[in-house]
Protein backbone atom coordinates (compact mmCIF):
# COMPACT_ATOMS: atom_id res chain seq x y z
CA UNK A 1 99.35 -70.12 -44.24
CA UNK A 2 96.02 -71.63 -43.89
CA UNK A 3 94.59 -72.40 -40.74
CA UNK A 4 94.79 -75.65 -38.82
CA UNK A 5 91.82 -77.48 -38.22
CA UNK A 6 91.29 -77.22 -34.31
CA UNK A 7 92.02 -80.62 -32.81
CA UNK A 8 88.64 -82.30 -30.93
CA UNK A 9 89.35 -81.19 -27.05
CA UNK A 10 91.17 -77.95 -27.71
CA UNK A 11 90.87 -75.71 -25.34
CA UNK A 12 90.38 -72.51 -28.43
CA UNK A 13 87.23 -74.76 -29.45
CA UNK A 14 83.80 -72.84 -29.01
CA UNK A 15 81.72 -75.11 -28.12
CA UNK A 16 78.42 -74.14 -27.09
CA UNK A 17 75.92 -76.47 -24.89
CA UNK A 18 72.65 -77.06 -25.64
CA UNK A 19 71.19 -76.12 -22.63
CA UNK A 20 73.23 -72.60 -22.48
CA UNK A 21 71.83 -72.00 -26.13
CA UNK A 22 68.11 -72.83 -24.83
CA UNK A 23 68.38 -70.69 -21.84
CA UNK A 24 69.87 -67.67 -23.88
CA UNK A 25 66.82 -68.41 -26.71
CA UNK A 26 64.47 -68.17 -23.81
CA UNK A 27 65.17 -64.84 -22.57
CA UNK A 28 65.66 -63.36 -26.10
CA UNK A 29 62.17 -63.96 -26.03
CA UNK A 30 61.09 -63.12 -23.31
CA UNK A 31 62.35 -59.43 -23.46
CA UNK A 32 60.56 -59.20 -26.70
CA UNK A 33 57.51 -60.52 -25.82
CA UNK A 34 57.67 -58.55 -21.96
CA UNK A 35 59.42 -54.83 -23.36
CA UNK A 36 56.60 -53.52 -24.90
CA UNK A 37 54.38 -54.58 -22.22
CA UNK A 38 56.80 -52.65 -20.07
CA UNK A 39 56.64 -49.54 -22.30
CA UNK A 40 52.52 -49.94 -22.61
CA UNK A 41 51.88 -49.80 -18.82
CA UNK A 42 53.92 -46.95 -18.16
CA UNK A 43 52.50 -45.13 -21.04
CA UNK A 44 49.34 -46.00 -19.47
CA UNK A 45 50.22 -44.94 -15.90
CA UNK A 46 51.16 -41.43 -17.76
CA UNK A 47 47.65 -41.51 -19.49
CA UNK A 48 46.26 -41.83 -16.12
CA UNK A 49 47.67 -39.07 -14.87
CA UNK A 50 47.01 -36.95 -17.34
CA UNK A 51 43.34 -37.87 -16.95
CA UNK A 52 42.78 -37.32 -13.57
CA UNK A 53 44.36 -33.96 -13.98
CA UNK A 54 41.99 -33.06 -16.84
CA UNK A 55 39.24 -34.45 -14.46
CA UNK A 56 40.56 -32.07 -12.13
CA UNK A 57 40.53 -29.29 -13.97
CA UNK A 58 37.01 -29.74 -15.24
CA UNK A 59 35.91 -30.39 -11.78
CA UNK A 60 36.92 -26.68 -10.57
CA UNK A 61 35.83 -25.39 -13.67
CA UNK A 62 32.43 -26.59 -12.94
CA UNK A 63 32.22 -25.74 -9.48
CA UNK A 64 33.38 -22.16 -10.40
CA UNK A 65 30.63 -21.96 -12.40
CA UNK A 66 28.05 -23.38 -10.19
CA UNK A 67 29.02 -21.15 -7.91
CA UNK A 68 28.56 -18.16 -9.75
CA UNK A 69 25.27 -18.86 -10.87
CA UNK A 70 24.56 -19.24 -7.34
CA UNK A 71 25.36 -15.87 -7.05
CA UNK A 72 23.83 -14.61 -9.73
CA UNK A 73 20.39 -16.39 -8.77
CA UNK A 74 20.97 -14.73 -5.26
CA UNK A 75 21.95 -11.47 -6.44
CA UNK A 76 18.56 -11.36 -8.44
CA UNK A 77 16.03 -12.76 -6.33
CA UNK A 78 17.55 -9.52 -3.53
CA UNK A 79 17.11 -7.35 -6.55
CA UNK A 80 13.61 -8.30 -6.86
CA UNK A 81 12.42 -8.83 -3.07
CA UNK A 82 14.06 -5.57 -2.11
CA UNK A 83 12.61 -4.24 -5.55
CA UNK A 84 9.29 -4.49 -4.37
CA UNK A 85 10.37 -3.05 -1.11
CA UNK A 86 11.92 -0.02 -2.09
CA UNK A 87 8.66 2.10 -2.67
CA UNK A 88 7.55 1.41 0.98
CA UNK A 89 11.29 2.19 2.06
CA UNK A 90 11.39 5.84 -0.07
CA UNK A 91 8.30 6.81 0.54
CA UNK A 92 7.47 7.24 4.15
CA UNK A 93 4.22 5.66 5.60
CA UNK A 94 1.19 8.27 6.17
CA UNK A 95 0.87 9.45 9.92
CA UNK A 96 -2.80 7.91 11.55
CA UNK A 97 -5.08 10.52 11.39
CA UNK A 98 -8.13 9.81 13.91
CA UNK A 99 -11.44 11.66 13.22
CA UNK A 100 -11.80 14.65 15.93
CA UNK A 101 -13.29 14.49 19.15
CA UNK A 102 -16.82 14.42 18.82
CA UNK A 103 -18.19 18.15 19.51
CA UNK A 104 -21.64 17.38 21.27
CA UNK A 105 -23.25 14.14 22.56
CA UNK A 106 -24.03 11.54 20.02
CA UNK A 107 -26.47 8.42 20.81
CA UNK A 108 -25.59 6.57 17.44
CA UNK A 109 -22.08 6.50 15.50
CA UNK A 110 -21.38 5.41 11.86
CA UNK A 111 -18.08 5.18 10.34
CA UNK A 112 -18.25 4.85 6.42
CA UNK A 113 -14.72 4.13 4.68
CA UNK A 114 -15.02 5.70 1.17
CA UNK A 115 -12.32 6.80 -1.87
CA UNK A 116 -11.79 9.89 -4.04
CA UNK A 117 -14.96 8.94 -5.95
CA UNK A 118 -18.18 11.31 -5.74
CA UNK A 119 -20.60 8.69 -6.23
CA UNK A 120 -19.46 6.63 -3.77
CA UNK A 121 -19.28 9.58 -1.63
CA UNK A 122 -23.05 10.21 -2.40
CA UNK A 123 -23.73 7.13 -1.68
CA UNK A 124 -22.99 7.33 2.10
CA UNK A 125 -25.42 9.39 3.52
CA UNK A 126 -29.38 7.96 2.10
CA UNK A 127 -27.31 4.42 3.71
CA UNK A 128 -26.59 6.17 6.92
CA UNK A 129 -30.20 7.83 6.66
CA UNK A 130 -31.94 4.74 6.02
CA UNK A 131 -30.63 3.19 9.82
CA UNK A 132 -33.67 2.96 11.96
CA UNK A 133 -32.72 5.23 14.65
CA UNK A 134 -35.10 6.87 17.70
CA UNK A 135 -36.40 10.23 17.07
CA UNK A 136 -34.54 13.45 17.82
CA UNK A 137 -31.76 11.40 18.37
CA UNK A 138 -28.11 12.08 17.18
CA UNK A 139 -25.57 9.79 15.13
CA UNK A 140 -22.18 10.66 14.04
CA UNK A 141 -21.31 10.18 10.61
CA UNK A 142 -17.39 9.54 10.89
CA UNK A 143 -15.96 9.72 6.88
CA UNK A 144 -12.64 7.88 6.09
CA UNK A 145 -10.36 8.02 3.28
CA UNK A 146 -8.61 5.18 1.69
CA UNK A 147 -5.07 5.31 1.28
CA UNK A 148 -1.91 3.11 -0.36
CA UNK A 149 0.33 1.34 2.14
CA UNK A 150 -1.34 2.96 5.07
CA UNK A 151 -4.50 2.29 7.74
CA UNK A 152 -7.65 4.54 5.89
CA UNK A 153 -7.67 8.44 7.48
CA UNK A 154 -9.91 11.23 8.71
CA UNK A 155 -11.36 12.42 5.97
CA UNK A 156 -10.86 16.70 5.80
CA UNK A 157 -12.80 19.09 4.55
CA UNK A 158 -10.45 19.78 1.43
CA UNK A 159 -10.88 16.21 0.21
CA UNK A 160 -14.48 16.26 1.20
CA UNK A 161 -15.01 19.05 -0.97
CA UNK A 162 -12.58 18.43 -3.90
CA UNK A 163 -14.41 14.68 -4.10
CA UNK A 164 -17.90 16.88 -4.18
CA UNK A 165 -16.61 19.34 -6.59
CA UNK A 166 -17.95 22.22 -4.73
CA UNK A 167 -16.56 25.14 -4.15
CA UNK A 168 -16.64 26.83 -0.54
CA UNK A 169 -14.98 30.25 -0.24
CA UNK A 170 -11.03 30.07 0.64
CA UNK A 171 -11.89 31.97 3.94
CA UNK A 172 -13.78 28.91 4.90
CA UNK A 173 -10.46 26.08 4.79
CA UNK A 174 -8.11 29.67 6.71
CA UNK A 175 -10.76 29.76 9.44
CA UNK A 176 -11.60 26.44 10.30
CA UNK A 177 -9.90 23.23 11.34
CA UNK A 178 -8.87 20.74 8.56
CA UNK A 179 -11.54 17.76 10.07
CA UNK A 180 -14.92 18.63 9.99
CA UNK A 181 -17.79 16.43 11.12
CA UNK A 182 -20.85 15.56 10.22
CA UNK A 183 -24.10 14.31 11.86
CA UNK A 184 -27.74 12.88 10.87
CA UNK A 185 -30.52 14.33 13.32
CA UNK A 186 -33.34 12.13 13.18
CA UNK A 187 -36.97 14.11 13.39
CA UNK A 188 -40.01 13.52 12.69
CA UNK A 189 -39.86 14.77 9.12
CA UNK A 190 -37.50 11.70 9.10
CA UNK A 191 -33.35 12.02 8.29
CA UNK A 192 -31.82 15.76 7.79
CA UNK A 193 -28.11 15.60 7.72
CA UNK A 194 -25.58 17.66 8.79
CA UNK A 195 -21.77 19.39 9.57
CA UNK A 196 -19.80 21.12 11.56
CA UNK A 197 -16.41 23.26 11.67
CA UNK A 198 -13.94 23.97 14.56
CA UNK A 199 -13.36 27.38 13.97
CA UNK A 200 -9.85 29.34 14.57
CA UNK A 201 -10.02 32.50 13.33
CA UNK A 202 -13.60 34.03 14.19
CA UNK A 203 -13.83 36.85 11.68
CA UNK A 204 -12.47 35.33 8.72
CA UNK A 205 -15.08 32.23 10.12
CA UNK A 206 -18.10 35.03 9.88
CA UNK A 207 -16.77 36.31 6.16
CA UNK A 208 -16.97 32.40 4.98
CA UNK A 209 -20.53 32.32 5.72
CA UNK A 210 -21.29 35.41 4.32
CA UNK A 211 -19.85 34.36 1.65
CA UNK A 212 -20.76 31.31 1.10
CA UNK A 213 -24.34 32.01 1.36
CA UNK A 214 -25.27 32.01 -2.71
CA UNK A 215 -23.59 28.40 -3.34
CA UNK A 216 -24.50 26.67 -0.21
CA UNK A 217 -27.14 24.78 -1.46
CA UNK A 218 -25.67 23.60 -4.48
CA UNK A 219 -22.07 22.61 -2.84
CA UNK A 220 -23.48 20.73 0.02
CA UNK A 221 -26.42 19.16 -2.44
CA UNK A 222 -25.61 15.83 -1.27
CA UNK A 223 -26.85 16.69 2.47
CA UNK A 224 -29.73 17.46 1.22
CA UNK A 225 -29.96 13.55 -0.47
CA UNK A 226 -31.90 14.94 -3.58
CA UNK A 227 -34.14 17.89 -2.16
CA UNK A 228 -34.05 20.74 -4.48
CA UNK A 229 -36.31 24.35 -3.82
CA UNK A 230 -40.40 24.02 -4.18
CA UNK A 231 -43.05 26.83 -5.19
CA UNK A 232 -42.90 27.66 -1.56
CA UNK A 233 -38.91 28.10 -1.06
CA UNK A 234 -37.80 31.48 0.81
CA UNK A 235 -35.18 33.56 0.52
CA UNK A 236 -32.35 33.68 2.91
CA UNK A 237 -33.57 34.82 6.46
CA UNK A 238 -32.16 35.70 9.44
CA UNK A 239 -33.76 34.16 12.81
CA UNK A 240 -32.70 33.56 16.82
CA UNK A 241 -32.76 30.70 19.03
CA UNK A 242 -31.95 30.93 22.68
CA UNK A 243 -30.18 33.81 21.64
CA UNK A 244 -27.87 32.47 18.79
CA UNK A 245 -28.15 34.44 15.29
CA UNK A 246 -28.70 31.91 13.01
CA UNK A 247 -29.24 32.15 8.70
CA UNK A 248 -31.30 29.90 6.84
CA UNK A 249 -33.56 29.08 3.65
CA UNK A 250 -36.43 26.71 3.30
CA UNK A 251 -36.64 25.00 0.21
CA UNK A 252 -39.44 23.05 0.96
CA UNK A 253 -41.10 24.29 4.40
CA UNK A 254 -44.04 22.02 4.34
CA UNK A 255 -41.48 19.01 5.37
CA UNK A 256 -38.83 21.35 6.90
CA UNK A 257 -36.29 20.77 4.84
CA UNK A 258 -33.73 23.37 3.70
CA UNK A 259 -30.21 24.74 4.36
CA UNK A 260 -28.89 26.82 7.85
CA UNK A 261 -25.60 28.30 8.79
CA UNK A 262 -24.93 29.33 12.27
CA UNK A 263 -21.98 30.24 13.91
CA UNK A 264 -21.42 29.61 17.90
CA UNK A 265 -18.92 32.13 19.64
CA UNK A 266 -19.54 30.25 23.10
CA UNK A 267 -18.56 27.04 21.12
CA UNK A 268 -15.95 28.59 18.22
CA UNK A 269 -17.50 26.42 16.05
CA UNK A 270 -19.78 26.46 12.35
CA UNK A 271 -23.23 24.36 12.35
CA UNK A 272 -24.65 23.74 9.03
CA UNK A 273 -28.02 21.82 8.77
CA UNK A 274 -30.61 21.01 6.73
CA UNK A 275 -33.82 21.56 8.83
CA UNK A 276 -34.81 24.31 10.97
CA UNK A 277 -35.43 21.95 13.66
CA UNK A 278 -32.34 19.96 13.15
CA UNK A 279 -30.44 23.49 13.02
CA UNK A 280 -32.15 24.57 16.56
CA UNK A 281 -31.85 21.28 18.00
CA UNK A 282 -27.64 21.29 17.52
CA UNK A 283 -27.93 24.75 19.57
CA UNK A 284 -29.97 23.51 22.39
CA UNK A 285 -27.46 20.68 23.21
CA UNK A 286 -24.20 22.72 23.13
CA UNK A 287 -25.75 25.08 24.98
CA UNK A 288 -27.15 22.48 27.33
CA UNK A 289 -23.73 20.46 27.55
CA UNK A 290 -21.49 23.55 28.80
C-alpha cells in the first residue's frame, strides 16, 4: 500500500532549518580545513624532537672527539719535551773536577779551555808564551776539557797525552796522579814551558823516567813550541843542583833550550822542563817553600 503523503505540520515531517543546516555546513568545514593542520603540527613537534636529539648526539660526538685530540696533542708534546730530556735523565751528569792545588808559588795564572783536538791543543802554549810577563817569574798554565751537558774539567794526563798522540811509558799514568800541571818560566832566553806529576808510587815513578828518556822529546814536542836539536845538541846527561839528581839534554845550548826530567823525593813529585835554568829554578823554590 503506497505511502501517504505526510500532511504539512506532522509531527514525522523532517524538516530541517536553515540556520541548523548552515551551522552543521560550517563545521564540516572547518574540521577539514583545521585536521590536517592538527596532524602537521604534531608531526612537526615530533620532527623537533627528533632533531634536537640528533643535535644531541652530534654534540657529544664532537666533544668526544675534541677531547681526544686534546689528549693526543698532550700525550705528544710530553713525548717530545721529556724526549729531549731523557738523555740528561739516563745518563748521569759528570762530577766537577777542579785542577789540583797548585804545587809551588805562582805569580801569574792562565786557564785555557780546549777540546780533544791537537791543534787546538798546540795552540795554547806560543798564546800563553806570548803574555808579557816579568822575568824569572812563574805562571800556571791550568788546561780544561770540554764536555756535553756538564761545566768543562781538569784536564789529566791521559787525555793530555791521547790528544798529543804521544806515548809515555804505562809506568808513568801507575805512578803518578791523574792531573798533572803545567807551568811557563819566564827567563831571559824568553818563554820555556813546563810540567809536573804528583807522584804515588816512587819506584815505578823512577822506572817511567828511565824509560821514558828516548821519546821525551818527541812526545812533549809541543813544550818545546817548535825547537828541534842543533849541530850543538848533547846527549842525555846527568847533573846536580842543591843536591837534587837531575837528567837533561840540550838541543840547542846557545839559547838554553832543551828537555830535563827530575824527580823530587822531598816533594814526591816529577819536574819536566825545557831549560836548564827553568829546570833549576823549579828546584830552588820547592826547596825554598818547605
Amino acid at each position: 500500500m503506497p505511502d501517504e503523503p505526510l500532511l504539512p505540520g506532522h509531527p514525522s515531517e523532517r524538516v530541517r532549518d536553515p540556520e541548523l543546516r548552515t551551522m552543521e555546513a560550517d563545521i564540516s568545514t572547518f574540521l577539514k580545513s583545521t585536521k590536517p593542520s592538527l596532524l602537521s603540527i604534531a608531526a612537526t613537534d615530533g620532527g623537533v624532537a627528533a632533531h634536537q636529539g640528533r643535535t644531541k648526539r652530534t654534540n657529544v660526538v664532537f666533544s668526544v672527539i675534541a677531547i681526544a685530540l686534546i689528549m693526543v696533542i698532550a700525550i705528544l708534546t710530553a713525548v717530545f719535551i721529556w724526549g729531549r730530556r731523557i738523555p740528561e735523565i739516563i745518563t748521569p751528569v759528570p762530577p766537577l773536577i777542579p785542577p789540583p792545588a797548585a804545587f809551588l808559588f805562582f805569580e801569574n795564572i792562565q786557564d785555557f779551555t780546549v777540546g780533544t783536538s791537537t791543534p787546538e791543543l798546540w795552540a795554547v802554549f806560543p798564546e800563553a808564551a806570548r803574555w808579557p810577563l816579568p822575568e824569572h817569574s812563574f805562571t800556571r798554565i791550568i788546561l780544561n776539557i770540554r764536555r756535553p751537558n756538564a761545566t768543562p774539567a781538569a784536564m789529566n794526563a791521559r787525555q793530555f797525552f791521547e790528544t798529543l798522540g804521544a806515548n809515555p811509558p804505562d809506568e808513568l799514568l801507575r805512578a803518578t796522579a791523574p792531573l798533572p800541571q803545567w807551568f811557563l818560566y819566564r827567563q831571559a832566553a824568553g818563554p820555556r814551558l813546563g810540567m809536573s806529576f804528583a807522584v804515588g808510587d816512587e819506584a815505578l815513578a823512577r822506572q817511567a823516567l828511565d824509560r821514558w828518556e828516548p821519546t821525551l822529546e818527541r812526545d812533549l814536542a809541543t813544550l818545546l813550541m817548535g825547537a828541534t836539536a842543533t849541530g850543538t845538541a848533547t846527549a842525555w846527561q846527568s847533573s846536580s843542583f842543591r843536591n837534587i839528581e837531575y837528567r837533561y839534554r840540550a838541543l840547542d845550548p846557545g839559547r838554553d833550550i832543551g828537555i830535563g826530567a827530575l824527580y823530587v823525593a822531598a816533594k814526591r813529585r816529577i819536574i819536566i822542563a825545557t831549560s836548564e835554568e827553568s829546570l833549576r829554578a823549579v828546584i830552588a823554590r820547592l826547596l825554598d817553600e818547605r
